[in-house]
C-alpha atoms as a PDB file:
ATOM      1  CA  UNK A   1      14.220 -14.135  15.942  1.00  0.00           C
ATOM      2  CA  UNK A   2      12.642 -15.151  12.865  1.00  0.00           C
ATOM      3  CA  UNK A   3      14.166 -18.568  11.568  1.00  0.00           C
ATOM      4  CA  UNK A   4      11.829 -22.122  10.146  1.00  0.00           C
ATOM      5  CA  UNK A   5      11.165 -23.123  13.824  1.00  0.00           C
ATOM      6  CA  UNK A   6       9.326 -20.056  14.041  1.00  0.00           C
ATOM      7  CA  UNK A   7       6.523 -20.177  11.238  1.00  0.00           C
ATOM      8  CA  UNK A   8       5.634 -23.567  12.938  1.00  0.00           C
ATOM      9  CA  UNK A   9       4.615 -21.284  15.661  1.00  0.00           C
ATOM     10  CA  UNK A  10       2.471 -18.733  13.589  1.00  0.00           C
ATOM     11  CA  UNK A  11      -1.334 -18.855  14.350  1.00  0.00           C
ATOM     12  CA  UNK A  12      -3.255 -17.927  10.945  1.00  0.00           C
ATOM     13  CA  UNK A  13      -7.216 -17.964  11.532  1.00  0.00           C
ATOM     14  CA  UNK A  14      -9.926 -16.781   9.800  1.00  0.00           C
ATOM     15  CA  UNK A  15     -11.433 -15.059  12.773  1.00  0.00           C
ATOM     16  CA  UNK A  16      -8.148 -13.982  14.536  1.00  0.00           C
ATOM     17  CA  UNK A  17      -9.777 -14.089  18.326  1.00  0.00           C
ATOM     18  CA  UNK A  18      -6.800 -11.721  19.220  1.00  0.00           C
ATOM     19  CA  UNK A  19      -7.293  -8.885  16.802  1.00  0.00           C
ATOM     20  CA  UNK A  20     -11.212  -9.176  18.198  1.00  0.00           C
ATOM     21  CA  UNK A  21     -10.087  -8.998  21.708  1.00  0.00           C
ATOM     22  CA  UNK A  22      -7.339  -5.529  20.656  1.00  0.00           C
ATOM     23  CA  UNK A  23     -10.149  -4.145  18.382  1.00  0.00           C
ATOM     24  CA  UNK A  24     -12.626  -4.420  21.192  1.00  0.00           C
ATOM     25  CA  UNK A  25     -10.722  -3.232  24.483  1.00  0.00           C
ATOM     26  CA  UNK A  26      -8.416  -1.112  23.358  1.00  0.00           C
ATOM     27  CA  UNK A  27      -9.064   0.243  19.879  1.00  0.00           C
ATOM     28  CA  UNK A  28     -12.304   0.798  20.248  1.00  0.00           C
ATOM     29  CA  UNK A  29     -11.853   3.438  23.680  1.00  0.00           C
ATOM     30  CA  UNK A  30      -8.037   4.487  21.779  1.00  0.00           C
ATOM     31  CA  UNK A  31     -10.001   5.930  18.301  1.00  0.00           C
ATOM     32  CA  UNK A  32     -12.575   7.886  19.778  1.00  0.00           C
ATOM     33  CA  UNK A  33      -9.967  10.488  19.803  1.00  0.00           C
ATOM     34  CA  UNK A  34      -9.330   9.738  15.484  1.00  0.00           C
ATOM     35  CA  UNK A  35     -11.872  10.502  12.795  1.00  0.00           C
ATOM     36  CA  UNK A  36     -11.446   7.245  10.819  1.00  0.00           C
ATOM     37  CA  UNK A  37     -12.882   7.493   7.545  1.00  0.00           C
ATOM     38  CA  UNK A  38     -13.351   4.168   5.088  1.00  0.00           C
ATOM     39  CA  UNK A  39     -13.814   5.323   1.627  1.00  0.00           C
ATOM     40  CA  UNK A  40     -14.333   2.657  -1.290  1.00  0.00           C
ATOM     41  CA  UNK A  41     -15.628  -0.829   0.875  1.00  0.00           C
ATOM     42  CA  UNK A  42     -18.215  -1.374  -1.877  1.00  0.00           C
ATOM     43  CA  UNK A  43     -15.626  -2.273  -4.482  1.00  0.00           C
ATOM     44  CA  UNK A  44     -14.680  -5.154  -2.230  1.00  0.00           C
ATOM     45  CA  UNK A  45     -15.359  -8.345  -3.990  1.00  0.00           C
ATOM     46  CA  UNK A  46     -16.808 -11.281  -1.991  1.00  0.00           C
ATOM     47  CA  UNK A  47     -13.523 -13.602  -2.135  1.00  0.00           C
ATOM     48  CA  UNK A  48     -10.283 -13.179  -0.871  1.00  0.00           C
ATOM     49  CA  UNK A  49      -8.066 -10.581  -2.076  1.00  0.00           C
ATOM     50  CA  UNK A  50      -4.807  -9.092  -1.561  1.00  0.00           C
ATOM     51  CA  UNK A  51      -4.513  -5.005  -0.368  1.00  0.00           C
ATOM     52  CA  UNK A  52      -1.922  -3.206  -1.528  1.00  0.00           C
ATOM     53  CA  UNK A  53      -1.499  -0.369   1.315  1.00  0.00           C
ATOM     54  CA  UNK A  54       1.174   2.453   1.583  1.00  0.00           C
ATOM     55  CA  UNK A  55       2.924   2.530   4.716  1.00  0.00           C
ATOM     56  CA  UNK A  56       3.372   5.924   6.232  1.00  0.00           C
ATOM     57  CA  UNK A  57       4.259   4.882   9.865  1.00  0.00           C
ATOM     58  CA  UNK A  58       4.739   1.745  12.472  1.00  0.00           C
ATOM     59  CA  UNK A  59       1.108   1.251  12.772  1.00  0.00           C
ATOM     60  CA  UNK A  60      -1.451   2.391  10.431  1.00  0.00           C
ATOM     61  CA  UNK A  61      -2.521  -1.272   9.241  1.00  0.00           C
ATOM     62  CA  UNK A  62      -3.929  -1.272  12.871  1.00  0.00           C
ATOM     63  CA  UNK A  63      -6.745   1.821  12.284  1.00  0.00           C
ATOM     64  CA  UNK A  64      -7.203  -0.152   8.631  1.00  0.00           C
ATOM     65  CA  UNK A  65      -7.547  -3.550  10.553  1.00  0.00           C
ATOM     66  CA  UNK A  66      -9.976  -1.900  12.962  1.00  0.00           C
ATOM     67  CA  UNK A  67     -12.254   0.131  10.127  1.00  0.00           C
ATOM     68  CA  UNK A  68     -12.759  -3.601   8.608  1.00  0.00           C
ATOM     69  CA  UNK A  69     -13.491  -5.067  11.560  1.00  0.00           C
ATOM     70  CA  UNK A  70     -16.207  -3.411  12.120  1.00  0.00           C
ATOM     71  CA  UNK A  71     -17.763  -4.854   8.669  1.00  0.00           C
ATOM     72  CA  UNK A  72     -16.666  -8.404   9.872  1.00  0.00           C
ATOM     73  CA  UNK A  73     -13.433  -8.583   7.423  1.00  0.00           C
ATOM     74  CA  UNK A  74     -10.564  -9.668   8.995  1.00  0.00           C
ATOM     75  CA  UNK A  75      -6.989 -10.052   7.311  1.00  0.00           C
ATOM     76  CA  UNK A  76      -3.223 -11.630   7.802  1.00  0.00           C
ATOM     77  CA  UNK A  77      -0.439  -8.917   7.493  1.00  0.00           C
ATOM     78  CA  UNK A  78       2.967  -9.247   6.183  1.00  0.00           C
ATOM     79  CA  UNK A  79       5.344  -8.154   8.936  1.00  0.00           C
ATOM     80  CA  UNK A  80       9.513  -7.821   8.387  1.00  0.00           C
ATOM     81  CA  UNK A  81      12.050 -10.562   9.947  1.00  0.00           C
ATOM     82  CA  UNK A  82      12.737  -7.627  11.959  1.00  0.00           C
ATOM     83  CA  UNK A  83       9.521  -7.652  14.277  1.00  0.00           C
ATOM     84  CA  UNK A  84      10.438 -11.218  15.658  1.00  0.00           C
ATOM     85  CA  UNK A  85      13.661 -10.270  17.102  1.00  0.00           C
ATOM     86  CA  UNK A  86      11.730  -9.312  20.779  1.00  0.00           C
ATOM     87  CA  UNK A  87      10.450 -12.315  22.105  1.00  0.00           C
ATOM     88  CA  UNK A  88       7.348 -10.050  23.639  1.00  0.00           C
ATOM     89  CA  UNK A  89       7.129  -8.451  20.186  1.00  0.00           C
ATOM     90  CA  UNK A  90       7.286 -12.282  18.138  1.00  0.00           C
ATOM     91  CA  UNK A  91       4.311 -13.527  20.329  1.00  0.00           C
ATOM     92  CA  UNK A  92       2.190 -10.974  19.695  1.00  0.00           C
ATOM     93  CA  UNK A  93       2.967 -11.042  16.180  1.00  0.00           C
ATOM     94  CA  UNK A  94       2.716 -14.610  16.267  1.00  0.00           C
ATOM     95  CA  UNK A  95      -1.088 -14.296  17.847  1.00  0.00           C
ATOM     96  CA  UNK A  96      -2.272 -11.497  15.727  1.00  0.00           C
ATOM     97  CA  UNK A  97      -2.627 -13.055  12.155  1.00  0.00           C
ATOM     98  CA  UNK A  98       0.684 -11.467  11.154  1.00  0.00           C
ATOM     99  CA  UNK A  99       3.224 -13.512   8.280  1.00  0.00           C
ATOM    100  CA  UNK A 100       6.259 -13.018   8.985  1.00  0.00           C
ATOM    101  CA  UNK A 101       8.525 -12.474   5.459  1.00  0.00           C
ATOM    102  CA  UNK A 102      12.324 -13.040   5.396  1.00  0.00           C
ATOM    103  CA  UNK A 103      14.415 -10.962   2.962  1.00  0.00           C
ATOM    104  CA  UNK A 104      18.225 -11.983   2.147  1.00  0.00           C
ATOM    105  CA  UNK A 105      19.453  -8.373   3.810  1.00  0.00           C
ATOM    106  CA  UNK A 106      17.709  -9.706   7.253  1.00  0.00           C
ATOM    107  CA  UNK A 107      19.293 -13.335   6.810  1.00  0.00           C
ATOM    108  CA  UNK A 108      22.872 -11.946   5.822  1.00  0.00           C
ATOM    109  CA  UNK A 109      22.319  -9.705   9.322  1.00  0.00           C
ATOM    110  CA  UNK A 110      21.118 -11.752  11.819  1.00  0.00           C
ATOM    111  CA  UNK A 111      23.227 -14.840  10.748  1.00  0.00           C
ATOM    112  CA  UNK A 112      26.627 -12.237  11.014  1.00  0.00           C
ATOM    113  CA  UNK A 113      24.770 -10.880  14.296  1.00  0.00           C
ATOM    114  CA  UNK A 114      25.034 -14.509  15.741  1.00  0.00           C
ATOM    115  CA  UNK A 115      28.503 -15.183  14.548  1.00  0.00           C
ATOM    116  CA  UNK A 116      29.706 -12.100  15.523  1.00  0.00           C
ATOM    117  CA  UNK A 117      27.691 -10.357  18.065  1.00  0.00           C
ATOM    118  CA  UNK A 118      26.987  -7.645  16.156  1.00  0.00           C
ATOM    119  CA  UNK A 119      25.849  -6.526  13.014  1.00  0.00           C
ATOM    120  CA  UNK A 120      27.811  -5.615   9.792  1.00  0.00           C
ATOM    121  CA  UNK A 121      29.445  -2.627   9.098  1.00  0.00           C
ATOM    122  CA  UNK A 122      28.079  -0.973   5.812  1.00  0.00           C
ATOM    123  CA  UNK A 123      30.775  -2.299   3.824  1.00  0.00           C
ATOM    124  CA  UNK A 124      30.800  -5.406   5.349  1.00  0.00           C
ATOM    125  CA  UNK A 125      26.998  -6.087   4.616  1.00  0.00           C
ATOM    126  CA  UNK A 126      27.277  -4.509   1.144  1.00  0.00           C
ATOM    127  CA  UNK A 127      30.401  -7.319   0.182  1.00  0.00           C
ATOM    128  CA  UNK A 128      27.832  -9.982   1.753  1.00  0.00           C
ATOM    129  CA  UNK A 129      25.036  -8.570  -0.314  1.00  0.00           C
ATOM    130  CA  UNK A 130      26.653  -8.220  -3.572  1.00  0.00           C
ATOM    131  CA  UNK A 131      28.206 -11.798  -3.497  1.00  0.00           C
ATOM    132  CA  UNK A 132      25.083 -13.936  -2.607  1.00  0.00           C
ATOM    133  CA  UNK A 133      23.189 -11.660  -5.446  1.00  0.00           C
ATOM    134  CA  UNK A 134      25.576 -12.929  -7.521  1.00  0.00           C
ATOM    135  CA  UNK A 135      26.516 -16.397  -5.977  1.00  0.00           C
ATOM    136  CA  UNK A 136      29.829 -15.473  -6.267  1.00  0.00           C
ATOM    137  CA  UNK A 137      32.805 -16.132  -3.711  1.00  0.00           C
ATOM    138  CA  UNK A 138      33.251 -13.373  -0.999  1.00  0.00           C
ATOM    139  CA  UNK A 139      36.316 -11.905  -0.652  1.00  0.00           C
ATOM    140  CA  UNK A 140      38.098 -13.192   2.485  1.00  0.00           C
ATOM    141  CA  UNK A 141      39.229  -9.720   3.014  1.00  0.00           C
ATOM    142  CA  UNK A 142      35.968  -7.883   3.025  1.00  0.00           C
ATOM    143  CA  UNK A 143      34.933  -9.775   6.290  1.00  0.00           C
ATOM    144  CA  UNK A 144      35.450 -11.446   9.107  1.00  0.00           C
ATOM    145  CA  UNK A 145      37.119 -14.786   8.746  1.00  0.00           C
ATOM    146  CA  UNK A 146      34.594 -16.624  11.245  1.00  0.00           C
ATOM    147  CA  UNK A 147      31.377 -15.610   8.858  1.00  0.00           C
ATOM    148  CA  UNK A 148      32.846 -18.020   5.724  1.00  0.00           C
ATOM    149  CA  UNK A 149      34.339 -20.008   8.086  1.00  0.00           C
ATOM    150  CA  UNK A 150      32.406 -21.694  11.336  1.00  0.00           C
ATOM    151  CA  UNK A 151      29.935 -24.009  11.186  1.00  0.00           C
ATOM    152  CA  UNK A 152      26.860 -23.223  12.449  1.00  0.00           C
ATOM    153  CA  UNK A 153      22.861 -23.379  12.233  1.00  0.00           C
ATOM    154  CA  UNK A 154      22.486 -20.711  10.077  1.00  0.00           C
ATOM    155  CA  UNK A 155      18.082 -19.522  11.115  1.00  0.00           C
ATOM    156  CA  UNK A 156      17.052 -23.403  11.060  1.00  0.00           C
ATOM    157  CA  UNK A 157      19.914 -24.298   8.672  1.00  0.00           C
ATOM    158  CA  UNK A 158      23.030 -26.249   9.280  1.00  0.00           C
ATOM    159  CA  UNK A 159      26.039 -24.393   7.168  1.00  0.00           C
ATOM    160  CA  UNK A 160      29.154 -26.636   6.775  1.00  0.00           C
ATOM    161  CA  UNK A 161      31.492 -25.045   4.962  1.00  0.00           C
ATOM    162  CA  UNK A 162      33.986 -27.638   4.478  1.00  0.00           C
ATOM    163  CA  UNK A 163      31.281 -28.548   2.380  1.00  0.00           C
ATOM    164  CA  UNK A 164      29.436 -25.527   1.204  1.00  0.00           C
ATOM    165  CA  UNK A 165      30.191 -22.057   0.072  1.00  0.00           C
ATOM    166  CA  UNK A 166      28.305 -19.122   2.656  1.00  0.00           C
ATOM    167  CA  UNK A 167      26.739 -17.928  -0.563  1.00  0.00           C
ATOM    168  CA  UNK A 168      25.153 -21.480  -1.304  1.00  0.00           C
ATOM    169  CA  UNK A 169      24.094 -21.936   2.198  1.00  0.00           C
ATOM    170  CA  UNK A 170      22.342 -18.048   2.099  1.00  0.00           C
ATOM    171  CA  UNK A 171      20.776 -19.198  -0.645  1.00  0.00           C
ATOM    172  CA  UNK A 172      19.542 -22.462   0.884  1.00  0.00           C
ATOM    173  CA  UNK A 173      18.054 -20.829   4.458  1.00  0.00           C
ATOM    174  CA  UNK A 174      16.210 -18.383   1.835  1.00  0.00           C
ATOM    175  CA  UNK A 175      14.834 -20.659  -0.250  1.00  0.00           C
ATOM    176  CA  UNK A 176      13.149 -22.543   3.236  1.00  0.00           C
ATOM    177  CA  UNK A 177      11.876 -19.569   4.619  1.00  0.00           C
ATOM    178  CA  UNK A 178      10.427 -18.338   1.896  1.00  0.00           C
ATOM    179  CA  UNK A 179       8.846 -21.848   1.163  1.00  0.00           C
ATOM    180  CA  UNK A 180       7.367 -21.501   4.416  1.00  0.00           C
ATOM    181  CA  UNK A 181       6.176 -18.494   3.968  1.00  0.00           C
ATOM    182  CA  UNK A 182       4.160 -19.199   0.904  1.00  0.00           C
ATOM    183  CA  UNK A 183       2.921 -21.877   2.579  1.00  0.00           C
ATOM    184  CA  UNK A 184       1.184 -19.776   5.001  1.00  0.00           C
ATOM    185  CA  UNK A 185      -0.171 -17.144   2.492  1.00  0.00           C
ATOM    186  CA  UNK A 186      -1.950 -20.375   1.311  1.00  0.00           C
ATOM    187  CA  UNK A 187      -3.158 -21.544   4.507  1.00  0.00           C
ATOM    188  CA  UNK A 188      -4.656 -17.824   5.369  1.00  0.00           C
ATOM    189  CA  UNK A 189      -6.233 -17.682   1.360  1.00  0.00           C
ATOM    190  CA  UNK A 190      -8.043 -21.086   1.769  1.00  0.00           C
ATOM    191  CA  UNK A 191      -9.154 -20.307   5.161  1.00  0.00           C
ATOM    192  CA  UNK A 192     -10.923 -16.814   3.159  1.00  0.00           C
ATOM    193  CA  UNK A 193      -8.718 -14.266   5.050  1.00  0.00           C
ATOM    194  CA  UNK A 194      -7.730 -11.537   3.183  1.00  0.00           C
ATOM    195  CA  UNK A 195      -3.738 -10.282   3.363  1.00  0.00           C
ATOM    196  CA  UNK A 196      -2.038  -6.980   3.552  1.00  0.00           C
ATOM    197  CA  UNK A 197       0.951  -6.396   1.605  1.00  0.00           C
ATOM    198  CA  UNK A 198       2.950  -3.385   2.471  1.00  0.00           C
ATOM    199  CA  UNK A 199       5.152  -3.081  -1.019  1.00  0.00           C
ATOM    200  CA  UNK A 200       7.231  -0.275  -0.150  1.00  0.00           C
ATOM    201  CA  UNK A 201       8.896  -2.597   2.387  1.00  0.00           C
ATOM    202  CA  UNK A 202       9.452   0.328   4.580  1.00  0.00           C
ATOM    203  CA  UNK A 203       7.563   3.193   6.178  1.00  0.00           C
ATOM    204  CA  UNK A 204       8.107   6.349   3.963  1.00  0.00           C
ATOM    205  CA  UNK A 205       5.693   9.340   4.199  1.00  0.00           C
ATOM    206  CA  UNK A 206       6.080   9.703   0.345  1.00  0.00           C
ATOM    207  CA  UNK A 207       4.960   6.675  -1.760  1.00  0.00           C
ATOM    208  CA  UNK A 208       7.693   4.876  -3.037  1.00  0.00           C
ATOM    209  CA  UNK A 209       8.595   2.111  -5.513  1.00  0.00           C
ATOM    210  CA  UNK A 210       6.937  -1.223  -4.980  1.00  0.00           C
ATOM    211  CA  UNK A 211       8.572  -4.505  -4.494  1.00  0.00           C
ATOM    212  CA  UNK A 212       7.860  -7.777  -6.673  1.00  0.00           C
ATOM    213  CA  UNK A 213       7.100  -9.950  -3.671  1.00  0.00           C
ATOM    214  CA  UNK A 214       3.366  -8.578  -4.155  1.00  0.00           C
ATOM    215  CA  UNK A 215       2.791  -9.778  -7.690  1.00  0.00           C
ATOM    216  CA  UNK A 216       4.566 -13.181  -7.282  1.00  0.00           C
ATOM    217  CA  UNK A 217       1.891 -13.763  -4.311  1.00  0.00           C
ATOM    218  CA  UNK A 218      -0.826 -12.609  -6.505  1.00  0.00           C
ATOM    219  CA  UNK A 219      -0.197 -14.967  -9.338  1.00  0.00           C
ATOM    220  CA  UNK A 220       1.036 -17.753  -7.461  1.00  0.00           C
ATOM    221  CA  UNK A 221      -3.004 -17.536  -5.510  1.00  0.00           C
ATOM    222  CA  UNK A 222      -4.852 -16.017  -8.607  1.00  0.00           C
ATOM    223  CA  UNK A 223      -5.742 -13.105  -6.077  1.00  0.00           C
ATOM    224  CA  UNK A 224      -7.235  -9.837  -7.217  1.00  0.00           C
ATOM    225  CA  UNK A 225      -4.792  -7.296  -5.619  1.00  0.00           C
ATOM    226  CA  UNK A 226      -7.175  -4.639  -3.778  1.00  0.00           C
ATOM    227  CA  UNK A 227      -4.717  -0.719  -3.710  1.00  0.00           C
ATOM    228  CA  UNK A 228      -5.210   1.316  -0.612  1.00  0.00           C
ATOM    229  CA  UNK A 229      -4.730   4.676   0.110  1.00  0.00           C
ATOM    230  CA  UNK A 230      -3.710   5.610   3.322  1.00  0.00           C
ATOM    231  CA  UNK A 231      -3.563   9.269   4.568  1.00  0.00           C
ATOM    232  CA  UNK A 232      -2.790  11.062   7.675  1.00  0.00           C
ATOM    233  CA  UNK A 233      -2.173   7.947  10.166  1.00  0.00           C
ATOM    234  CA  UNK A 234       1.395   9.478  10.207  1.00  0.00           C
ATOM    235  CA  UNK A 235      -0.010  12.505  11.846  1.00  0.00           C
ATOM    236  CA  UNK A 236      -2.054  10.308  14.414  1.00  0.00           C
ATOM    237  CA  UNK A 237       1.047   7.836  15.334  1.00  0.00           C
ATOM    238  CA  UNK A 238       3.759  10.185  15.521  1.00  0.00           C
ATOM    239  CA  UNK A 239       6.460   7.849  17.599  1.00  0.00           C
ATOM    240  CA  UNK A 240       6.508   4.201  18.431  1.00  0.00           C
ATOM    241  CA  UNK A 241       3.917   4.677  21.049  1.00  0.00           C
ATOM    242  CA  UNK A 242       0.804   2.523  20.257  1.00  0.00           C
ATOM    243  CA  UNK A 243      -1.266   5.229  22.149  1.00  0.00           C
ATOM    244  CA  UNK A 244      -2.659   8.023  19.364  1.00  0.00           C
ATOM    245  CA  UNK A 245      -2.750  11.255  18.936  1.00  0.00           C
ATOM    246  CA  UNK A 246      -6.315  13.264  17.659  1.00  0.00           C
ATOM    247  CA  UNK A 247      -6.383  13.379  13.850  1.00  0.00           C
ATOM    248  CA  UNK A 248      -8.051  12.456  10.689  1.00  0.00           C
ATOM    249  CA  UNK A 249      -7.358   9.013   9.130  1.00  0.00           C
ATOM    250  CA  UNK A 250      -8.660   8.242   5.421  1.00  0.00           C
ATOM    251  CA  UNK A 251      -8.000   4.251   3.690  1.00  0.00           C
ATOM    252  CA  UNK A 252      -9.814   5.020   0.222  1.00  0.00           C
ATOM    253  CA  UNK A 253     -10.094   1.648  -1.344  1.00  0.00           C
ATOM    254  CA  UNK A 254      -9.654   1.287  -4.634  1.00  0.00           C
ATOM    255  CA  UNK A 255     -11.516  -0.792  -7.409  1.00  0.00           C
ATOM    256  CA  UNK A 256     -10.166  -4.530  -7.559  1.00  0.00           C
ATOM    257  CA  UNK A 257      -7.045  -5.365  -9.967  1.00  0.00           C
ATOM    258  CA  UNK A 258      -6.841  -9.080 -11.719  1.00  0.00           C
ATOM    259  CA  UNK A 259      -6.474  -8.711 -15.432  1.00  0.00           C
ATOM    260  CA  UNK A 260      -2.416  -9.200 -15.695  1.00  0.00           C
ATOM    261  CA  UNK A 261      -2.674 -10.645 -19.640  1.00  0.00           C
ATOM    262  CA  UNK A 262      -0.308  -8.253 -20.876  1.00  0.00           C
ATOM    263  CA  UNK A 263       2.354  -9.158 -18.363  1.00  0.00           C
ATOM    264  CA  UNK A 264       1.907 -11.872 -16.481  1.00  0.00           C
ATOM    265  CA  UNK A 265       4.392 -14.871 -17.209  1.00  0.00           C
ATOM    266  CA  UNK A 266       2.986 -17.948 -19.564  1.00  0.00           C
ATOM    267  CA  UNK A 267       4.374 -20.847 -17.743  1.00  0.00           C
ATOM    268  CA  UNK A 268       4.204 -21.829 -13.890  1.00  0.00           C
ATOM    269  CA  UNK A 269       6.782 -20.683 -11.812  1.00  0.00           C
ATOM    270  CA  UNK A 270       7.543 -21.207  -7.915  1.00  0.00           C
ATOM    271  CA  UNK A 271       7.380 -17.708  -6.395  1.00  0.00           C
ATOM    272  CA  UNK A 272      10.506 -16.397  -5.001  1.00  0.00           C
ATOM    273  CA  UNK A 273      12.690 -18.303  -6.407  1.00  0.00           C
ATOM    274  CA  UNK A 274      15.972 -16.791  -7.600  1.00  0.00           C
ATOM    275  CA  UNK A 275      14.835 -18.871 -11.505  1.00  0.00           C
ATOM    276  CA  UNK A 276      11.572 -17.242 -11.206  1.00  0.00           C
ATOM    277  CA  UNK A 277      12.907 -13.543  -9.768  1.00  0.00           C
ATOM    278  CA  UNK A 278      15.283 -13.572 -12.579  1.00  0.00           C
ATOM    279  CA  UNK A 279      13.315 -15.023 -15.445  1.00  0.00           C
ATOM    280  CA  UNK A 280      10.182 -12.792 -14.919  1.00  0.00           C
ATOM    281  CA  UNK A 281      11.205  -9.785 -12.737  1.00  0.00           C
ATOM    282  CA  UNK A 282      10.402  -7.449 -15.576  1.00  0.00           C
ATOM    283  CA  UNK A 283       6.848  -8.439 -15.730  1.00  0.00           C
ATOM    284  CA  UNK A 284       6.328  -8.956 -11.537  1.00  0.00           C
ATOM    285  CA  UNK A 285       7.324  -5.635 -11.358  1.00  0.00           C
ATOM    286  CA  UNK A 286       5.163  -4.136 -14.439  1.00  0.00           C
ATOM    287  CA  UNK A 287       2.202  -5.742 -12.206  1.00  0.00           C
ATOM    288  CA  UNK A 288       3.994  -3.756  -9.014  1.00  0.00           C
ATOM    289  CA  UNK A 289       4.419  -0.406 -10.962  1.00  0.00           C
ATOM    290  CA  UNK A 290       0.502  -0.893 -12.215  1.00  0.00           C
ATOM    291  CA  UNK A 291      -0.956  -1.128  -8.718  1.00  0.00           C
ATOM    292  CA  UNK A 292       1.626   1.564  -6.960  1.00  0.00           C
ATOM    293  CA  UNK A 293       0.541   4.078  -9.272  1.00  0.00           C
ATOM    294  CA  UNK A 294      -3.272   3.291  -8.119  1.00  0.00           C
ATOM    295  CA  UNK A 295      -2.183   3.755  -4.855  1.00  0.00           C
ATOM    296  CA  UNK A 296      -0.755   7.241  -5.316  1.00  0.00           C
ATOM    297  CA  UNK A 297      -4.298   8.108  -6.892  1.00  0.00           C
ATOM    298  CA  UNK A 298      -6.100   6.730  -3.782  1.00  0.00           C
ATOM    299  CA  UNK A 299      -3.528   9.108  -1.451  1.00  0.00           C
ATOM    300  CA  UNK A 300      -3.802  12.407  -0.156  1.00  0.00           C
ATOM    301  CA  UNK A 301      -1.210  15.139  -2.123  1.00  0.00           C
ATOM    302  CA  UNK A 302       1.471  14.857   1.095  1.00  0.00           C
ATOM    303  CA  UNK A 303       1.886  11.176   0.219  1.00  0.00           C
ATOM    304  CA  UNK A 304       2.520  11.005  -3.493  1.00  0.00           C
ATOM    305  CA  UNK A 305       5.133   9.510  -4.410  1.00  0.00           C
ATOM    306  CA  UNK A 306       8.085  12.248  -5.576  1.00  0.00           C
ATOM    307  CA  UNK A 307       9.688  12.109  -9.059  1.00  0.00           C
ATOM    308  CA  UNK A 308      12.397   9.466  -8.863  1.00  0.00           C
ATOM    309  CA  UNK A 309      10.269   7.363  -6.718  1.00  0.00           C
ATOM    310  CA  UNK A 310      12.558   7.299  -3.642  1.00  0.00           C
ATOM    311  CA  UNK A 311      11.930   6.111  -0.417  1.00  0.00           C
ATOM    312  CA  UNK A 312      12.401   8.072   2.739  1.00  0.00           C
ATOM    313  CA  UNK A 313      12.371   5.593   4.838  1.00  0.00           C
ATOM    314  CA  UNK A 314      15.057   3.713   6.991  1.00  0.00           C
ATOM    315  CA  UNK A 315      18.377   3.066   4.990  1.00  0.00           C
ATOM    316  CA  UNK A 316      21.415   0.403   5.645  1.00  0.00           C
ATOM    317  CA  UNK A 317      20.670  -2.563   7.998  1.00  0.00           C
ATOM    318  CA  UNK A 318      18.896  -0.688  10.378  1.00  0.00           C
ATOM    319  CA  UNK A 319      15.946  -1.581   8.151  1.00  0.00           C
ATOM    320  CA  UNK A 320      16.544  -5.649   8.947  1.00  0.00           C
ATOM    321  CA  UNK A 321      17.355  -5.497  12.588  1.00  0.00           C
END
């Protein structure tokens, strides 16, 4: 499971020598099967940058990953808590330039998972949710006793509660991981490797509304933010089944984004942080907006984003665990 032991364990290279070695013998024989079509490398500046990539399916980063490759560009990918829970799963991750990012709905689960043995009901997790959103007390009524209650190491974290409230201590394990995370954004930008944000934070055929963890990175590294346009890998990986189906897969890449003058914040601030989250979410996700609706230029007319923006993607905690 993802917790701070783990990102002591996450390999970040410049060169990853495992995506070589999956690129190479497997990849390579898998895609002869898939027209992969690169559209738009030229516009990609010689530093490192962030892309900004729709995510239609479980594994169309790989076909992206493998089309840059080929040019020598590798990258470090931003995976969910989720994908650590298999300890097969975590070491590959682990091996394959992947950062894992923790979210407060996967911390509330996993640490009522471990107390409990099994995950919150959706009225459990939405009592959990609301209070540490708010930092105020849960309602001893809303769930069970032992969450509030038992001491514990909460992902890396020991929770006393005789001396802390579960809200505080959320809080806390967030605030680690998270530093940790950043931390390893920096390591992969200062060793030139580019990163792949997902902002969605789910799959969803549709485009849907982007989440402010992209723009906080991009400040906090001063790095251009690069959209992508991903079409038709849905088509290709059609179940969880790494193996591929014949199809057509087009990443358009779209002209680097930096100039954030007319939103970004004035004064420093420590990226996700709940000060900085509530003192400039407004502008973060201005940035966010800018670059999703670049991305839903860059996609095919099956992947624009509908109307109201929604998401059809996973739903409840099924999209933490």
């Amino acid at each position: 499971m993802l917790d701070l032991a783990l990102y002591d364990r996450v390999h970040i290279s410049a060169r990853p020598p495992a995506q070589w070695l999956i690129a190479e013998c497997f990849l390579r024989f898998d895609y002869r099967k898939v027209d992969l079509v690169l559209e738009g490398i030229e516009n990609l500046p010689n530093r490192p940058v962030i892309f900004a990539m729709n995510h239609t399916d479980n594994y169309n980063y790989w076909p992206f990953q493998y089309s840059l490759h080929k040019h020598g560009t590798y990258m470090a990918t931003w995976v969910k808590g989720k994908n650590y829970e298999s300890p097969a799963v975590s070491t590959f991750m682990r091996w394959t330039n992947n950062i894992p990012i923790a979210s407060r709905g996967y911390v509330i689960t996993r640490d009522f998972l471990n107390v409990m043995g099994r995950r919150p009901n959706p009225d459990e997790y939405r009592a959990l949710r609301d209070a540490t959103d708010t930092l105020r007390e849960v309602d001893p009524a809303d769930v069970p006793q032992a969450v509030l209650t038992e001491s514990r190491d909460m992902l890396g974290y020991r929770f006393e509660p005789e001396t802390e409230r579960y809200v505080d201590a959320i809080d806390s394990v967030m605030n680690k991981l998270m530093g940790r995370f950043v931390e390893l954004n920096e390591r992969a930008h200062a060793l030139g490797s580019h990163l792949l944000v997902f902002p969605e934070g789910t799959r969803s055929v549709h485009l849907s509304r982007g989440h402010i963890g992209l723009a906080q990175m991009a400040l906090h590294l001063n790095a251009p933010i690069v959209p992508v346009g991903c079409s038709g890998s849905d088509l290709v990986y059609t179940s969880r089944s790494v193996i591929t189906k014949p199809g057509r897969i087009v990443y358009r890449i779209g002209e680097p984004m930096s100039d954030w003058s007319d939103l970004a914040p004035r004064e420093p601030f420590v990226p996700f942080t709940r000060e900085a989250e509530a003192k400039h979410r407004e502008a973060f996700q201005g940035i966010v907006d800018r670059v999703m609706d670049r991305i839903n230029d860059l996609v095919d007319e099956r992947h624009k984003a509908k109307a109201d923006r929604a998401s059809d993607g996973s739903r409840g905690t099924d999209r933490f665990m």
